[in-house]
N, C-alpha and C. Protein backbone atom coordinates (compact mmCIF):
# COMPACT_ATOMS: atom_id res chain seq x y z
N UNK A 1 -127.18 -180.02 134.81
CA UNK A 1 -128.10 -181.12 134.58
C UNK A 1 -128.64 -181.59 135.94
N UNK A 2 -130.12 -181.73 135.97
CA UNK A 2 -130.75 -182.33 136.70
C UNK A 2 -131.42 -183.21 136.88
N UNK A 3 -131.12 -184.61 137.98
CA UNK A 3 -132.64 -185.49 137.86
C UNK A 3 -132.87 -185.45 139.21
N UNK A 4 -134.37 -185.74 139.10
CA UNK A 4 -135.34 -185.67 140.15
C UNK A 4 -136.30 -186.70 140.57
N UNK A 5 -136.34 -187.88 141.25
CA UNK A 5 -137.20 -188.83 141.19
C UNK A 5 -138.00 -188.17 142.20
N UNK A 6 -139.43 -188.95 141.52
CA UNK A 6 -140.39 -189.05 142.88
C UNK A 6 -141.33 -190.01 142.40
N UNK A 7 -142.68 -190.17 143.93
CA UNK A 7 -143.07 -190.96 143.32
C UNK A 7 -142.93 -192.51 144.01
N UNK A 8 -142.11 -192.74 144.97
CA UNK A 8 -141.51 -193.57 146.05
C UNK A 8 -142.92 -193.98 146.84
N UNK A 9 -142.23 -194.84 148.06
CA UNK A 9 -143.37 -194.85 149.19
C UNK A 9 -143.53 -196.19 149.88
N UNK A 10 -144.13 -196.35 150.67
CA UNK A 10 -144.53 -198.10 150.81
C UNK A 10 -145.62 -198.67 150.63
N UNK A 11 -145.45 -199.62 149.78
CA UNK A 11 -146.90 -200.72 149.97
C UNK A 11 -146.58 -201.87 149.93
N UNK A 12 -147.93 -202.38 150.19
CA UNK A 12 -147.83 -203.86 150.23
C UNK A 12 -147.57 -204.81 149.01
N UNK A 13 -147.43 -205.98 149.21
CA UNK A 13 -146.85 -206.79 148.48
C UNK A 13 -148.08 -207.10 147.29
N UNK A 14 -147.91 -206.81 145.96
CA UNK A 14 -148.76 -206.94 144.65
C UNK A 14 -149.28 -205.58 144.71
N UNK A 15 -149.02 -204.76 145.25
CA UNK A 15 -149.04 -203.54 144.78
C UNK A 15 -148.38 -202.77 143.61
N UNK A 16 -148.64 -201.52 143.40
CA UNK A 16 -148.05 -200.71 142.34
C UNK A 16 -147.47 -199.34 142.47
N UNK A 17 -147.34 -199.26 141.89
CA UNK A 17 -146.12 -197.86 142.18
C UNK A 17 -145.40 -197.11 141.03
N UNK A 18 -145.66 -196.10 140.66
CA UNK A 18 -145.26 -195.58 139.64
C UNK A 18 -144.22 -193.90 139.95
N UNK A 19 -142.95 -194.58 139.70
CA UNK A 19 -141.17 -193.61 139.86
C UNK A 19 -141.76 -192.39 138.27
N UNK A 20 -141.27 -190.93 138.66
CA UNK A 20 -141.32 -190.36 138.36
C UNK A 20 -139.55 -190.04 138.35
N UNK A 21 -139.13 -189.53 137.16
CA UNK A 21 -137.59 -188.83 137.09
C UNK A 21 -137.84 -187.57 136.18
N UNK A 22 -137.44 -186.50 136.76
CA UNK A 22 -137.88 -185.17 135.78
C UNK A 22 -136.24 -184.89 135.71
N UNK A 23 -136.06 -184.64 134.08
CA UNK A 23 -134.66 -183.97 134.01
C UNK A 23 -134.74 -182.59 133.69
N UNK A 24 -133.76 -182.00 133.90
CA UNK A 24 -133.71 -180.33 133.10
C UNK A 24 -131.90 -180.29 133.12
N UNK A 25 -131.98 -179.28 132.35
CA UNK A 25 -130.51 -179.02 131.88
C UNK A 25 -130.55 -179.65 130.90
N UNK A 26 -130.95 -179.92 130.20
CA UNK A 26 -130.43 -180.75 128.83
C UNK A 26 -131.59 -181.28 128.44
N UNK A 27 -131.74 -181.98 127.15
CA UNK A 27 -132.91 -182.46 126.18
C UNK A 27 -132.55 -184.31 125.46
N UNK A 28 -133.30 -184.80 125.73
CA UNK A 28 -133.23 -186.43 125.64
C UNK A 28 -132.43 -186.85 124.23
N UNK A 29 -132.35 -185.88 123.19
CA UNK A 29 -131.40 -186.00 122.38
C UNK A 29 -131.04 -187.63 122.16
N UNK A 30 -130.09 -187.98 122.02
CA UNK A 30 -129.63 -189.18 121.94
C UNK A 30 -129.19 -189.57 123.22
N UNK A 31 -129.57 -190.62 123.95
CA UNK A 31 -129.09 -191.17 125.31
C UNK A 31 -129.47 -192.21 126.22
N UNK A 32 -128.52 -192.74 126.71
CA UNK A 32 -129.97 -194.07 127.51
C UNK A 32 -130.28 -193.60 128.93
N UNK A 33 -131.63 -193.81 129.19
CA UNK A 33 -132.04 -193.17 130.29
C UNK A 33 -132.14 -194.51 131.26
N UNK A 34 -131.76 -194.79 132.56
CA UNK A 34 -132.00 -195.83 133.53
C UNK A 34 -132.83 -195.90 134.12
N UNK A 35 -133.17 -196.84 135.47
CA UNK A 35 -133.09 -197.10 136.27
C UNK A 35 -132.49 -198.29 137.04
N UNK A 36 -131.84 -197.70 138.68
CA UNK A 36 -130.85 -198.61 139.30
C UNK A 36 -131.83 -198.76 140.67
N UNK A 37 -131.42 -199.45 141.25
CA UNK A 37 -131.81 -199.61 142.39
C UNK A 37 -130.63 -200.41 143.33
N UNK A 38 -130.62 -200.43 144.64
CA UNK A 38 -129.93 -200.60 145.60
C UNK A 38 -130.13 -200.41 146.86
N UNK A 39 -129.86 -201.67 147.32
CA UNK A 39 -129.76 -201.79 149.08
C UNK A 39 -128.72 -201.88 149.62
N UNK A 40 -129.39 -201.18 150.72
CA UNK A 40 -127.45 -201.12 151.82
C UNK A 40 -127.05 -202.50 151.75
N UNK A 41 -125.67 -202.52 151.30
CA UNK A 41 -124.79 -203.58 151.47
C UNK A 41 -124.52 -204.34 150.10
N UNK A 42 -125.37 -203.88 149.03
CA UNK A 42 -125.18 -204.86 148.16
C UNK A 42 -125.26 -203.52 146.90
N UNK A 43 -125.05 -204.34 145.70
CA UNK A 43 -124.29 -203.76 144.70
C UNK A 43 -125.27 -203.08 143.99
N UNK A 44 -125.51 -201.97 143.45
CA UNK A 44 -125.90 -201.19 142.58
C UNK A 44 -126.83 -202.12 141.83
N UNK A 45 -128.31 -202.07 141.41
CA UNK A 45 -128.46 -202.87 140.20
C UNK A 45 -129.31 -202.17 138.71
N UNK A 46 -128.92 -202.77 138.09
CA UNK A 46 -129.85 -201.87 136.78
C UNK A 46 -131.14 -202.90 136.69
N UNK A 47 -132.29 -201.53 136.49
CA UNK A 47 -133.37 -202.41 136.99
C UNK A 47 -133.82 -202.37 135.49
N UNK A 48 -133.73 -201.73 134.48
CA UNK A 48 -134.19 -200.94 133.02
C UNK A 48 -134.28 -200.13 132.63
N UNK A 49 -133.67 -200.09 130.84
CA UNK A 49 -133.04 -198.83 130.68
C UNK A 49 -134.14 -198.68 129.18
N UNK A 50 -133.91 -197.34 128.70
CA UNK A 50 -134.70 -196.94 127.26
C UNK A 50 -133.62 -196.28 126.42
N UNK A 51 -133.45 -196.28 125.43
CA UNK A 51 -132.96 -195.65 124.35
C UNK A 51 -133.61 -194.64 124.09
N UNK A 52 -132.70 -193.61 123.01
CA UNK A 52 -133.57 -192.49 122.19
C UNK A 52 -134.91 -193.26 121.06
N UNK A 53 -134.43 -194.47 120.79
CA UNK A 53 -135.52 -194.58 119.83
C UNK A 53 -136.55 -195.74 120.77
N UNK A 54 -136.60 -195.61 122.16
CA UNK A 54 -137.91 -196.29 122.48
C UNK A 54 -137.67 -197.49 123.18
N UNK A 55 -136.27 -198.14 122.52
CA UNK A 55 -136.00 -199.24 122.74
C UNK A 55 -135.98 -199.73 124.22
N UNK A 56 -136.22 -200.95 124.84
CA UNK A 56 -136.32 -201.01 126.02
C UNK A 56 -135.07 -202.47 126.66
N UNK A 57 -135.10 -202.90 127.72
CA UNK A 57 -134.62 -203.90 128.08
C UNK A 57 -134.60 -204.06 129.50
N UNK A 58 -134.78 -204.84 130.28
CA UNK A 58 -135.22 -205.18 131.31
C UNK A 58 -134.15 -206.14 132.66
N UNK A 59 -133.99 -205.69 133.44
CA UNK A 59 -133.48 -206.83 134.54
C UNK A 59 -134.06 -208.65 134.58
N UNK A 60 -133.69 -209.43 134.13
CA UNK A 60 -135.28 -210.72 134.59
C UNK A 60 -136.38 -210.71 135.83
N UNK A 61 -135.15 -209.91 136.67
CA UNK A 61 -136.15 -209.93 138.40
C UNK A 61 -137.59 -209.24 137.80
N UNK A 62 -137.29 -208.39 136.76
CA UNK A 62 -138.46 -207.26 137.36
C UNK A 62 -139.16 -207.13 135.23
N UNK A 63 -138.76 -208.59 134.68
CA UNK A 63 -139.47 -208.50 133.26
C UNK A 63 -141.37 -208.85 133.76
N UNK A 64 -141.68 -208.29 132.95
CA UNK A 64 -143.35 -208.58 132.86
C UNK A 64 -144.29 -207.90 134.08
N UNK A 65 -143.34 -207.35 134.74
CA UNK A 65 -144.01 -206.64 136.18
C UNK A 65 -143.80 -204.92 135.99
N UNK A 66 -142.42 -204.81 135.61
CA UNK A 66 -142.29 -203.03 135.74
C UNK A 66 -141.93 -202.49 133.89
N UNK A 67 -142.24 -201.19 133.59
CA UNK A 67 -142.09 -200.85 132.82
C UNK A 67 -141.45 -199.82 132.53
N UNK A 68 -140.34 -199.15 131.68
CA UNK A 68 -139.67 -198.08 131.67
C UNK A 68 -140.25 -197.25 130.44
N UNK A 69 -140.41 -196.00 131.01
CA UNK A 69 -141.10 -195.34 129.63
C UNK A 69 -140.92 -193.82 129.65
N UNK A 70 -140.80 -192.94 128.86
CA UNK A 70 -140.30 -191.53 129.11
C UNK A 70 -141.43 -190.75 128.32
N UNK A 71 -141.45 -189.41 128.47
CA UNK A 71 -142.37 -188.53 127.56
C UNK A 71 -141.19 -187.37 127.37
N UNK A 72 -141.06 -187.25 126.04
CA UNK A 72 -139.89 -186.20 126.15
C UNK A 72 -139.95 -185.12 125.64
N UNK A 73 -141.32 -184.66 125.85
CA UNK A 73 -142.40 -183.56 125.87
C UNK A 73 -142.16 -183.02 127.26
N UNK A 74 -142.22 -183.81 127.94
CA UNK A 74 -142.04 -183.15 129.64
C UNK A 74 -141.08 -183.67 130.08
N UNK A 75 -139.99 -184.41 129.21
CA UNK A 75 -138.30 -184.14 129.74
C UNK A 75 -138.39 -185.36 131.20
N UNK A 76 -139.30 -186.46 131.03
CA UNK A 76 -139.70 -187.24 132.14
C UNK A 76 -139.53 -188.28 131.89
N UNK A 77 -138.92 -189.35 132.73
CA UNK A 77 -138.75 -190.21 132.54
C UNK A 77 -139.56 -191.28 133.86
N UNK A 78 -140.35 -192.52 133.53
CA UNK A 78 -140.92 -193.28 134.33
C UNK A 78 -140.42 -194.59 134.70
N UNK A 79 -141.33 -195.36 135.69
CA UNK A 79 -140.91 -196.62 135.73
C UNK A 79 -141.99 -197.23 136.80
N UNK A 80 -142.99 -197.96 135.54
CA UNK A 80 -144.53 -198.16 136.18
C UNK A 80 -144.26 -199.59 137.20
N UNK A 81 -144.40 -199.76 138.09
CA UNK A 81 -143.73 -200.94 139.48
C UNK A 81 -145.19 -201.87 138.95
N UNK A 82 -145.68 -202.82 138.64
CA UNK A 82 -146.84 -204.01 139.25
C UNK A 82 -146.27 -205.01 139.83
N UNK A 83 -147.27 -205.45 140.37
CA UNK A 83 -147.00 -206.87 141.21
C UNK A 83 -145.86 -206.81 141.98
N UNK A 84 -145.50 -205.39 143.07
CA UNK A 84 -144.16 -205.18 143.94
C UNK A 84 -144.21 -206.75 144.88
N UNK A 85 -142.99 -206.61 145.02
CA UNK A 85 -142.81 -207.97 145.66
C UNK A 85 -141.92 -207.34 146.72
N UNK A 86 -141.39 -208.07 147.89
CA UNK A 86 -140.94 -207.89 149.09
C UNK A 86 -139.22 -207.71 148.78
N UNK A 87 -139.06 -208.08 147.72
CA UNK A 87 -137.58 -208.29 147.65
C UNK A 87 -137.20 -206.97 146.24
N UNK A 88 -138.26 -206.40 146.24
CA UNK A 88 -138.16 -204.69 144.95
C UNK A 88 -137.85 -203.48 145.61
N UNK A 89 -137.51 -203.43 147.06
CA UNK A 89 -137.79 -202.89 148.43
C UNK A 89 -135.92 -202.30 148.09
N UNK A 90 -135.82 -201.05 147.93
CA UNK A 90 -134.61 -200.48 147.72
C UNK A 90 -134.47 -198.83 147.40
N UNK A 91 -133.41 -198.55 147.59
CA UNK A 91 -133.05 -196.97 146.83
C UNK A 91 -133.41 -196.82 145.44
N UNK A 92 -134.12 -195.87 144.61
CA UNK A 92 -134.28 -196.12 143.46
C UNK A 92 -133.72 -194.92 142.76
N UNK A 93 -132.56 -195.01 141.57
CA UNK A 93 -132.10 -193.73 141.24
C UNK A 93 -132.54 -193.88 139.92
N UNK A 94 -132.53 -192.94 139.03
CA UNK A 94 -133.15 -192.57 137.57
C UNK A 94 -131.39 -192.09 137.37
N UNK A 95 -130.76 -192.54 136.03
CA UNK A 95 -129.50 -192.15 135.50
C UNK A 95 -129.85 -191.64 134.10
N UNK A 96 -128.76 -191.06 133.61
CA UNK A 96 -129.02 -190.37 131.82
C UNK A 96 -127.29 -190.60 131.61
N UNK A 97 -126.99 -190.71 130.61
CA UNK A 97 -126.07 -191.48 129.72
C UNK A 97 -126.28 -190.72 128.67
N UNK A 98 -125.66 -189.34 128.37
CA UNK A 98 -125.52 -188.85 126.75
C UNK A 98 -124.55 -190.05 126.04
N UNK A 99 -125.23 -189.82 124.52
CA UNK A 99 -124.91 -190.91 123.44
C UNK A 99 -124.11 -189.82 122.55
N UNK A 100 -123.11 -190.05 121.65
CA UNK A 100 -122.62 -189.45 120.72
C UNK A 100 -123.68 -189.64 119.88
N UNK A 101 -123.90 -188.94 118.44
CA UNK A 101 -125.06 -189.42 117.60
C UNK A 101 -124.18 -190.09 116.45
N UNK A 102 -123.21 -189.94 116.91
CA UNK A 102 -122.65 -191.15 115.65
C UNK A 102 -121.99 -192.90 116.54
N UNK A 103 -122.53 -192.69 117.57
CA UNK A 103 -121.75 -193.75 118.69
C UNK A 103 -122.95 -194.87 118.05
N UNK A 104 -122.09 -196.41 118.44
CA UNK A 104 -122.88 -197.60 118.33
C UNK A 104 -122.95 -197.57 119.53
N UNK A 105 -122.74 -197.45 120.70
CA UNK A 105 -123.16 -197.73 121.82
C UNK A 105 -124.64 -198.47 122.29
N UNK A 106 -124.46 -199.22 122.58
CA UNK A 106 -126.12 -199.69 123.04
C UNK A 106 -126.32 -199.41 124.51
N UNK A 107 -127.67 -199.38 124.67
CA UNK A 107 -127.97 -199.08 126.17
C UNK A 107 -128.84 -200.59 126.49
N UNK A 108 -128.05 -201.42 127.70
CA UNK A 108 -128.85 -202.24 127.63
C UNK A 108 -128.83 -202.42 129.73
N UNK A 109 -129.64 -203.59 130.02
CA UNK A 109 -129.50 -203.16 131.44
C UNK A 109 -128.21 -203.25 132.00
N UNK A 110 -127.34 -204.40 131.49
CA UNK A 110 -126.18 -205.11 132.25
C UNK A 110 -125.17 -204.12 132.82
N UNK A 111 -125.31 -202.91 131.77
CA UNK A 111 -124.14 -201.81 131.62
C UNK A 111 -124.26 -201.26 133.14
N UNK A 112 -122.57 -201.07 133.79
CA UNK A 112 -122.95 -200.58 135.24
C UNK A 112 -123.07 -198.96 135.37
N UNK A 113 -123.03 -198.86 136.59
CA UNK A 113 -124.08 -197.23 136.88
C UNK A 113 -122.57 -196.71 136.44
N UNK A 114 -121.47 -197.18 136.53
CA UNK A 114 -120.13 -196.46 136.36
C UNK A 114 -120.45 -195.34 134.82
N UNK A 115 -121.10 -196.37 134.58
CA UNK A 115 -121.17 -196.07 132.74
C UNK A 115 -122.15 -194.79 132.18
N UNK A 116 -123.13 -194.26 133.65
CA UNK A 116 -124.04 -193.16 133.66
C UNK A 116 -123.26 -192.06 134.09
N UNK A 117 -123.35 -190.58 133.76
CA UNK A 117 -122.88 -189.24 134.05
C UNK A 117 -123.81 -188.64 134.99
N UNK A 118 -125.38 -188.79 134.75
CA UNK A 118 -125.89 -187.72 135.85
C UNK A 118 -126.94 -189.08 136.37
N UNK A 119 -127.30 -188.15 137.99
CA UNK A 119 -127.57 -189.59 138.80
C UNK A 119 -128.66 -188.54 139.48
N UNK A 120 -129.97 -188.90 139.84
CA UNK A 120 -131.05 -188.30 141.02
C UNK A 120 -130.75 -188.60 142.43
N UNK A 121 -131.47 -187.77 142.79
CA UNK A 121 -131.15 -188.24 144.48
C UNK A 121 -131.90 -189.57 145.22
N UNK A 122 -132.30 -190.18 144.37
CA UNK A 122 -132.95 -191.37 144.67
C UNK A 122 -134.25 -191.60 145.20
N UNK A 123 -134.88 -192.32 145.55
CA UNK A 123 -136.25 -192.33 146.10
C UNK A 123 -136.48 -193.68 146.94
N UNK A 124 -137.04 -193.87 147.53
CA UNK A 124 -136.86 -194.84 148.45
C UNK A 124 -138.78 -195.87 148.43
N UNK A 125 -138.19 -196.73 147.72
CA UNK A 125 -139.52 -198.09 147.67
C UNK A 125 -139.41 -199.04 148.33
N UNK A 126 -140.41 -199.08 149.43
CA UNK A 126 -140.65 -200.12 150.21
C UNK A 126 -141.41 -200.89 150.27
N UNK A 127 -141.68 -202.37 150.00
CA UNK A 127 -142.95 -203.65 150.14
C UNK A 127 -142.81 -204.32 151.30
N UNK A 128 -143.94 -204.68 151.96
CA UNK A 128 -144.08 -205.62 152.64
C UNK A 128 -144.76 -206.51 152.39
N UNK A 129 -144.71 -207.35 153.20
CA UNK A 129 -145.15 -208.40 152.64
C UNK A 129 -146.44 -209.05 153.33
């Protein structure tokens, strides 16, 4: 299994930015797909995650500004950035979480990265301000 972000970069502050995660090895099947982000020194965070059926849920930092969305036609998973702000400025990894298909499990953001199996090599978003 593979993920692959891209798609990173720097801009300025109210800018946009759109994370690319390509998986292979495996098929979106049942699973929650992430995104985390993180800066040196501080803790892992879940920025928003999607379900197999679409479902979404969001960090508060980053509701009404970024969007998580996949095509699973091309095994891709996104995460559209608006209105970057100076403090969105971090490592950005794309995670996948296979689901049993009989599991209640929910995928929601709070759940920590402990709780993901495969992880990208991250991508790196920078704002200034």
């Amino acid at each position: 299994v593979q993920l692959v972000e891209s798609g990173g970069g720097s801009v300025q502050a109210g800018g946009s930015l759109r994370l690319s995660c390509a998986v292979s090895g495996y098929s979106f099947s049942k699973n929650c797909m992430a995104w985390f982000r993180q800066v040196p020194g501080k803790e892992r965070e879940g920025v928003a995650v999607v379900d197999s059926d679409g479902n979404t849920d969001y960090a508060d930092s980053v509701k009404g500004r970024f969007t998580i969305s996949k095509d699973n036609t091309k095994n891709t998973l996104y995460l559209q950035m608006n209105g970057l702000k100076s403090e969105d400025t971090a490592m950005y990894y794309c995670a996948s979480r296979p689901v049993s298909y009989y599991s209640d499990y929910i995928c929601d953001v709070g759940r920590g990265g402990h709780e993901y199996d495969y992880w990208g090599q991250g991508t790196q978003v920078t704002v200034s301000s």
